[in-house]
C-alpha atoms as a PDB file:
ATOM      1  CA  UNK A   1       4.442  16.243   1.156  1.00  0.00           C
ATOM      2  CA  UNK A   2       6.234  18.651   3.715  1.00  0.00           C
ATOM      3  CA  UNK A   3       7.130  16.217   6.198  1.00  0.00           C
ATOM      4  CA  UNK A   4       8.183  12.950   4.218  1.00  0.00           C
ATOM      5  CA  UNK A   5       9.183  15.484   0.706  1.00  0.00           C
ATOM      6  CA  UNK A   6       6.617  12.321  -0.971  1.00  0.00           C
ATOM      7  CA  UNK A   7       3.172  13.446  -2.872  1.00  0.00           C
ATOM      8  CA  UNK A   8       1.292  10.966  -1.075  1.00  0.00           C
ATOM      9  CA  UNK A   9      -1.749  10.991  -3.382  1.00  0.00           C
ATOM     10  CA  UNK A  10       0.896  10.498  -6.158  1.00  0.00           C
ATOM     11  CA  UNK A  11       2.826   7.380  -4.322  1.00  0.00           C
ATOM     12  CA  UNK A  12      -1.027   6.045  -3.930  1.00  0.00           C
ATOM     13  CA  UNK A  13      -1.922   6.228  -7.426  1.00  0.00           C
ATOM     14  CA  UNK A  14       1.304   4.515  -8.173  1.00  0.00           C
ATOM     15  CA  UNK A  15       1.107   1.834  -5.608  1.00  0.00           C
ATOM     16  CA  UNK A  16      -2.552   1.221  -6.777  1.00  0.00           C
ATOM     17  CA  UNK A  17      -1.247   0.665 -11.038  1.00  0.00           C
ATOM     18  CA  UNK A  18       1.570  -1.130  -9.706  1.00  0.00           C
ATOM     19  CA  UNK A  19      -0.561  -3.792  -7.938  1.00  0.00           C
ATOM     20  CA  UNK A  20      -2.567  -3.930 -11.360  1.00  0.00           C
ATOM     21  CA  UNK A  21      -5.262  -1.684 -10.186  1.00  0.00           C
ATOM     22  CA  UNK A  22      -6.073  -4.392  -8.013  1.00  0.00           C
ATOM     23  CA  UNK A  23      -5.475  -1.884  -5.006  1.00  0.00           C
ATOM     24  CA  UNK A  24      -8.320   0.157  -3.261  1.00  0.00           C
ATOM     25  CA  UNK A  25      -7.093   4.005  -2.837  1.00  0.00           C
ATOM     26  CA  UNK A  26      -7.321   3.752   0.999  1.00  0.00           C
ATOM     27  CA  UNK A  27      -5.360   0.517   1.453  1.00  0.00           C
ATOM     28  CA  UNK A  28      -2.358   1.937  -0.954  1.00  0.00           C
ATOM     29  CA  UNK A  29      -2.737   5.049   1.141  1.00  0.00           C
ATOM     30  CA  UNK A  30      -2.571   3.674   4.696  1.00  0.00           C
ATOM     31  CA  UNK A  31       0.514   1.241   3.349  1.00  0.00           C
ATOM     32  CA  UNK A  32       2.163   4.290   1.598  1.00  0.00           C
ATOM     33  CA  UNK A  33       2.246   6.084   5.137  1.00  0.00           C
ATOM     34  CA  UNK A  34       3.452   3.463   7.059  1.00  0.00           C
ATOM     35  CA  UNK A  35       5.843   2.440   4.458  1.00  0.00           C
ATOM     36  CA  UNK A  36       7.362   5.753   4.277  1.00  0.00           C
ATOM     37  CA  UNK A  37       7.313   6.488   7.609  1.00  0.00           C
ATOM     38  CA  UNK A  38       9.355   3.133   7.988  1.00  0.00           C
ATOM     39  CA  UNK A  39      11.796   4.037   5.644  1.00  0.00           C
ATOM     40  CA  UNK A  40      10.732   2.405   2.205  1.00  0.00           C
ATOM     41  CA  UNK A  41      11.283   4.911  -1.055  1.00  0.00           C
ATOM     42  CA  UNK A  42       8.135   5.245  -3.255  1.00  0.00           C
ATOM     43  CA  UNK A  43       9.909   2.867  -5.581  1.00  0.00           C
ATOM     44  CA  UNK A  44      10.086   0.087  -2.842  1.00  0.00           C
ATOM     45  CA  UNK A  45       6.856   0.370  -1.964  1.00  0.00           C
ATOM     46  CA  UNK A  46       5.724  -0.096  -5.715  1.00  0.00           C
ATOM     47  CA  UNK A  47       7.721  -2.645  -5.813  1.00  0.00           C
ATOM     48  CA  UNK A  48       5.755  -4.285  -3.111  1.00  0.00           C
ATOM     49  CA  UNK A  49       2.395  -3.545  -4.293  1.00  0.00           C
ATOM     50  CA  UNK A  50       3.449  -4.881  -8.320  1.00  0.00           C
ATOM     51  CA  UNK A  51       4.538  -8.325  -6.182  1.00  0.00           C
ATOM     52  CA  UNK A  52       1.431  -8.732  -3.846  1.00  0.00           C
ATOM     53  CA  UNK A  53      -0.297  -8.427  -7.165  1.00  0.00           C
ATOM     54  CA  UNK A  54       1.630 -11.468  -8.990  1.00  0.00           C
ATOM     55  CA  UNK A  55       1.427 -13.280  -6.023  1.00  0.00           C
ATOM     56  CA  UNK A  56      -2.305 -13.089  -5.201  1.00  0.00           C
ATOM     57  CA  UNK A  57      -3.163 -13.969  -8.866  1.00  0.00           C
ATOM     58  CA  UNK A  58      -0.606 -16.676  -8.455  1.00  0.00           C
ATOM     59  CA  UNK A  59      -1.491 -18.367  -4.901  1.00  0.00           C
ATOM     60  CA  UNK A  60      -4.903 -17.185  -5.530  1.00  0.00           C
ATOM     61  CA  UNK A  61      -5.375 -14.452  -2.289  1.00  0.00           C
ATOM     62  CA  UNK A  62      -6.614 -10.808  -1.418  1.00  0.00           C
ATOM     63  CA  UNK A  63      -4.166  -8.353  -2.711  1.00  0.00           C
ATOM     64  CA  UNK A  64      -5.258  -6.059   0.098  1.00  0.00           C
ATOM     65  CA  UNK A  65      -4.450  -8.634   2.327  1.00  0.00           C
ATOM     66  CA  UNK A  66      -1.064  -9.933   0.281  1.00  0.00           C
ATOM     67  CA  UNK A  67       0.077  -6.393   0.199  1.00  0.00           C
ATOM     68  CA  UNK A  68      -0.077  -5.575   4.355  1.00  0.00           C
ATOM     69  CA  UNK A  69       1.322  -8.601   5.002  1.00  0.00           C
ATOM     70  CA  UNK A  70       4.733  -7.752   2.698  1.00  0.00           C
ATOM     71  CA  UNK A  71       4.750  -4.161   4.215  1.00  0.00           C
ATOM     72  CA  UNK A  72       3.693  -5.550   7.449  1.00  0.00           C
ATOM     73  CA  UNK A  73       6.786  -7.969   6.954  1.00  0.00           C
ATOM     74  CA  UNK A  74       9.260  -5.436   5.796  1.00  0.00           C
ATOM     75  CA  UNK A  75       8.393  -3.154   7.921  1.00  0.00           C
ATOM     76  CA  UNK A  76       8.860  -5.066  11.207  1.00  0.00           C
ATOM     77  CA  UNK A  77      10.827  -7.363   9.397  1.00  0.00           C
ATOM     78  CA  UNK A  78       8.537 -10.333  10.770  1.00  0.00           C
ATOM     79  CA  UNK A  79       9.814 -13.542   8.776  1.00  0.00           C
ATOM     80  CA  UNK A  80       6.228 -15.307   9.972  1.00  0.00           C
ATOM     81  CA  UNK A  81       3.945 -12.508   8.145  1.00  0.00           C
ATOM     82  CA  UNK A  82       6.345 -13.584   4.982  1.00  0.00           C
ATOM     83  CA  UNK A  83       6.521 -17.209   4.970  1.00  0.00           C
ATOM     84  CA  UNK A  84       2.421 -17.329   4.618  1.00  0.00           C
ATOM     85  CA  UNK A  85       3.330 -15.683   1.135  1.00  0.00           C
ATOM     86  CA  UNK A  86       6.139 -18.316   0.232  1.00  0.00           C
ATOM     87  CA  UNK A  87       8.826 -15.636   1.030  1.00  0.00           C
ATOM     88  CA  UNK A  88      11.454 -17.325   3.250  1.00  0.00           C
ATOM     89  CA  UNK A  89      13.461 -14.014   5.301  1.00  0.00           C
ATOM     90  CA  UNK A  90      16.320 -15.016   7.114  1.00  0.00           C
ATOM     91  CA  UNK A  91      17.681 -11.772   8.743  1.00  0.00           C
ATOM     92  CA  UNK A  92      21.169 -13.005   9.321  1.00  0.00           C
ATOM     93  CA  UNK A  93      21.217 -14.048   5.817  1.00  0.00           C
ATOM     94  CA  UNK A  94      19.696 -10.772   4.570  1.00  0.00           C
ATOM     95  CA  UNK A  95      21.945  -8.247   6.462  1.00  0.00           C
ATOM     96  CA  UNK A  96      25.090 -10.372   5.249  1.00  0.00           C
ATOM     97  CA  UNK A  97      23.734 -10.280   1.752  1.00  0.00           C
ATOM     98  CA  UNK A  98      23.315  -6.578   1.964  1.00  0.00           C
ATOM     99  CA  UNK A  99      26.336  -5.542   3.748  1.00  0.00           C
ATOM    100  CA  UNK A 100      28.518  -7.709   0.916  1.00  0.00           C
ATOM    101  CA  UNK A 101      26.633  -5.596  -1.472  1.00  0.00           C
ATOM    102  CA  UNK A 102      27.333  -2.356  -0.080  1.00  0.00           C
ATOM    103  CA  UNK A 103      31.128  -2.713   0.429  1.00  0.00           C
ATOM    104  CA  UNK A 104      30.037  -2.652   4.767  1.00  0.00           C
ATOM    105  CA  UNK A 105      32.946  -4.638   6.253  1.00  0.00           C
ATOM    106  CA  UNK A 106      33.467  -4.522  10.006  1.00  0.00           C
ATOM    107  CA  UNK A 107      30.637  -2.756  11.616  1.00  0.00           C
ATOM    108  CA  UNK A 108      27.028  -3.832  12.292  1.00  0.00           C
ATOM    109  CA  UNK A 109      24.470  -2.727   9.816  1.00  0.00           C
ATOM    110  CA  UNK A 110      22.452   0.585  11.203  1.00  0.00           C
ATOM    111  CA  UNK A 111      18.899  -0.052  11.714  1.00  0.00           C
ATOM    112  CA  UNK A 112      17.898   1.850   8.395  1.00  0.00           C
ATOM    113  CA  UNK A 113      20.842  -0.287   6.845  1.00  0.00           C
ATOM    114  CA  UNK A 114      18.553  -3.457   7.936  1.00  0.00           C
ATOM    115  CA  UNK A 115      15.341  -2.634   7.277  1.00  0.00           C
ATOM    116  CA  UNK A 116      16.896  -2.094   3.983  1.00  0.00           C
ATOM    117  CA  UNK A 117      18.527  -5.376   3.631  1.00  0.00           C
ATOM    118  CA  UNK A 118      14.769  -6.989   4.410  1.00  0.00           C
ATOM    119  CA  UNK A 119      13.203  -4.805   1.735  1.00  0.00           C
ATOM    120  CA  UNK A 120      16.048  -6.337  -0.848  1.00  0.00           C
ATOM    121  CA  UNK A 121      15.447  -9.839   0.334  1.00  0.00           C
ATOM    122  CA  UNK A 122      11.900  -9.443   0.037  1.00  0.00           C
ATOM    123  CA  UNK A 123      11.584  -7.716  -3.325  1.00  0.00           C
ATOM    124  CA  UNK A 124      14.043  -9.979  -4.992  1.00  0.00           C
ATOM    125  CA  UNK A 125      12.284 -13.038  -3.917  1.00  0.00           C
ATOM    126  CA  UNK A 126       8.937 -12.298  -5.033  1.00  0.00           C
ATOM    127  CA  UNK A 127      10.211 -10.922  -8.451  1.00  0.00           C
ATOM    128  CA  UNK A 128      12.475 -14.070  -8.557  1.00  0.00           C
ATOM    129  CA  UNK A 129       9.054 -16.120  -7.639  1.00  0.00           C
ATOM    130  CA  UNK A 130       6.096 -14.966  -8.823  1.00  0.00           C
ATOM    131  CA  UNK A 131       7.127 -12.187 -11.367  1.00  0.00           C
ATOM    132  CA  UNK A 132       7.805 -14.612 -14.551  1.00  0.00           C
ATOM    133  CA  UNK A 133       5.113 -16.607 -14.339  1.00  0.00           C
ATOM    134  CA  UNK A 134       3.206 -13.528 -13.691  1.00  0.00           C
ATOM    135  CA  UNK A 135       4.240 -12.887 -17.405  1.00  0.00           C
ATOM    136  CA  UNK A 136       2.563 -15.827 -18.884  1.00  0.00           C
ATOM    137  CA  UNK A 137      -0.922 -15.685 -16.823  1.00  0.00           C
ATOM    138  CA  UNK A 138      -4.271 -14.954 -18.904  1.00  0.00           C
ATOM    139  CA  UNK A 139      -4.342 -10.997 -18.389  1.00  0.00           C
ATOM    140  CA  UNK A 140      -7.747 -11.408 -17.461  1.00  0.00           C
ATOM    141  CA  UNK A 141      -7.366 -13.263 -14.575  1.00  0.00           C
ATOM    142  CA  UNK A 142      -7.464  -9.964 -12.486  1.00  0.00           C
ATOM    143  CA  UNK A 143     -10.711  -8.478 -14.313  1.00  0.00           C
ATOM    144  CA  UNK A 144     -13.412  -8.447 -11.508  1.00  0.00           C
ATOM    145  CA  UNK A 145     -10.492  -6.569  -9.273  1.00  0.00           C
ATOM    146  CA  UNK A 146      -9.744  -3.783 -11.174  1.00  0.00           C
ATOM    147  CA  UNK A 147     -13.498  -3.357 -12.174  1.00  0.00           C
ATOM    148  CA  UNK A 148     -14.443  -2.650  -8.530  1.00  0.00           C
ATOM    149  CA  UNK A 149     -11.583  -0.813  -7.767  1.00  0.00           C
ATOM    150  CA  UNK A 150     -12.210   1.326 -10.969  1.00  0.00           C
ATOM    151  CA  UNK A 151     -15.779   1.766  -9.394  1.00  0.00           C
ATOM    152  CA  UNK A 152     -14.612   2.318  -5.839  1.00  0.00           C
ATOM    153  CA  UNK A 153     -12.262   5.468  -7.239  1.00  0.00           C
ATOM    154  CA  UNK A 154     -15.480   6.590  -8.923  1.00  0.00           C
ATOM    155  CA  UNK A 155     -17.430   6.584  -5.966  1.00  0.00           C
ATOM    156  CA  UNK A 156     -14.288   8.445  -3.655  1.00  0.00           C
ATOM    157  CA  UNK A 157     -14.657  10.929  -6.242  1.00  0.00           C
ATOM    158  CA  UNK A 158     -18.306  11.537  -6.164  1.00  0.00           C
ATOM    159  CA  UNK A 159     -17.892  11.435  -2.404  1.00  0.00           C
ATOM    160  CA  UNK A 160     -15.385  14.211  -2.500  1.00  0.00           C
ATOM    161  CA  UNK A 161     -17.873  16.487  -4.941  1.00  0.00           C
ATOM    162  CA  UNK A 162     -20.863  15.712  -2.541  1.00  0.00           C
ATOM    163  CA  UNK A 163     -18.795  16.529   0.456  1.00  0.00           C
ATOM    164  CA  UNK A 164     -17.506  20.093  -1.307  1.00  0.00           C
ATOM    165  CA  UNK A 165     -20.946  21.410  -1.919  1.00  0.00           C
ATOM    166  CA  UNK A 166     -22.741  20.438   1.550  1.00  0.00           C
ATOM    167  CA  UNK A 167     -19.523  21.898   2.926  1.00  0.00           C
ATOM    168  CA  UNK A 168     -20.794  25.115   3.654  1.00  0.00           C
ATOM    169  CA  UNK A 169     -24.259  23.985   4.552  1.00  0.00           C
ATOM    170  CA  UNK A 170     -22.841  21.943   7.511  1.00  0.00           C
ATOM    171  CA  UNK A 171     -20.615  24.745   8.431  1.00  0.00           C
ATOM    172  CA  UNK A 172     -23.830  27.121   8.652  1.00  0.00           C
ATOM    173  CA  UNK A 173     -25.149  24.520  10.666  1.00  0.00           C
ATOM    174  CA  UNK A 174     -22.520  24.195  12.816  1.00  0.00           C
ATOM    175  CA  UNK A 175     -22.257  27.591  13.750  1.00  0.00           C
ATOM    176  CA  UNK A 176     -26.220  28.231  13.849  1.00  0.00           C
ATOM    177  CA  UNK A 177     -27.794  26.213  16.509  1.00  0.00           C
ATOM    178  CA  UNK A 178     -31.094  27.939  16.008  1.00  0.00           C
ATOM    179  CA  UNK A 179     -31.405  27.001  11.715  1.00  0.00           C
ATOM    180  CA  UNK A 180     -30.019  22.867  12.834  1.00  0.00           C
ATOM    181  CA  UNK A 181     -32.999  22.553  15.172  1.00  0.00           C
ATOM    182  CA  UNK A 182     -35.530  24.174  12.906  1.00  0.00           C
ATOM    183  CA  UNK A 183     -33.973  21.774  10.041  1.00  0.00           C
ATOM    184  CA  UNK A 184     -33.699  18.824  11.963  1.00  0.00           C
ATOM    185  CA  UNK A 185     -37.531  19.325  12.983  1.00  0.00           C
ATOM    186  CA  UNK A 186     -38.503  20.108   9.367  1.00  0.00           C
ATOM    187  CA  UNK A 187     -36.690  17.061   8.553  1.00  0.00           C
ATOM    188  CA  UNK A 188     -38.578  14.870  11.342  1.00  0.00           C
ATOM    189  CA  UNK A 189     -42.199  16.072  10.051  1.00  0.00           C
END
């Protein structure tokens, strides 16, 4: 939160119920960092994650996968990692779309100004795409998904619990050479 002024577990949640809880918490959390570290607001990146969803139940692929590739695209604003998705970028056509928008007449767009202008393209298209027919799929297409990322928070959590109490066990460990090899050998007989 310092550095970027973003709650990054927060952004992660929201990435994940924006994709339909069809996100894992460590692929919204790697995408969040690079996304924001890139320049995309929270609400971009949502944005992102709510259209890999539509567009995986739609074409039928990973939403992992779905959502690199659009921050992956934005990002580096790589019109190949897009196309796979059925998201045509043309940066000339993008950065005149966006400077028309924002009143910019007579200078070149900044680099933030065009990374910007790819995140528009992008999030219009696959709202304009695959967001209304999103609206009349069978809501439980996307079961299965959210089941096992329900059960893979459950398990992170657990984790986190398990790694809390042997905390100080390991530390005691760590520090006393003496009690690890007595341990280790009670362990081996």
């Amino acid at each position: 939160t310092g550095a970027t002024g973003v709650g990054m577990q927060s952004l992660t949640e929201n990435i994940q119920a924006a994709s339909g809880a069809m996100l894992d918490f460590q692929s919204a959390s790697e995408a969040a960092s690079i996304g924001i570290a890139s320049g995309l607001s929270s609400g971009q990146l949502e944005g992102l994650a709510e259209g890999a969803g539509n567009l995986s139940k739609i074409l039928g692929r990973d939403v992992t996968d779905s959502f690199n590739r659009l921050v992956r695209g934005v990002t580096k604003a790589e019109p190949e990692l897009l196309d796979e998705l059925g998201i045509i970028l043309r940066l000339d056509t993008a950065s005149k779309d966006y400077a028309d928008a924002m009143g910019i007449v007579g200078r070149e767009l900044t680099v933030f100004e065009k990374s910007q202008a790819v995140a528009n393209t992008v999030l219009t298209q696959a709202e304009e795409k695959f967001g209304a027919i999103e609206k009349i799929m069978d809501p439980s297409a996307a079961s299965l998904n959210r089941f096992l990322n329900s059960f893979d928070s459950l398990l992170n959590t657990f984790k986190g619990a398990a790694m809390d109490t042997l905390r100080p066990v390991f530390e005691f460990l760590s520090e006393n050479t003496g009690a690890l090899t007595a341990a280790l050998a009670l362990f081996a007989i």
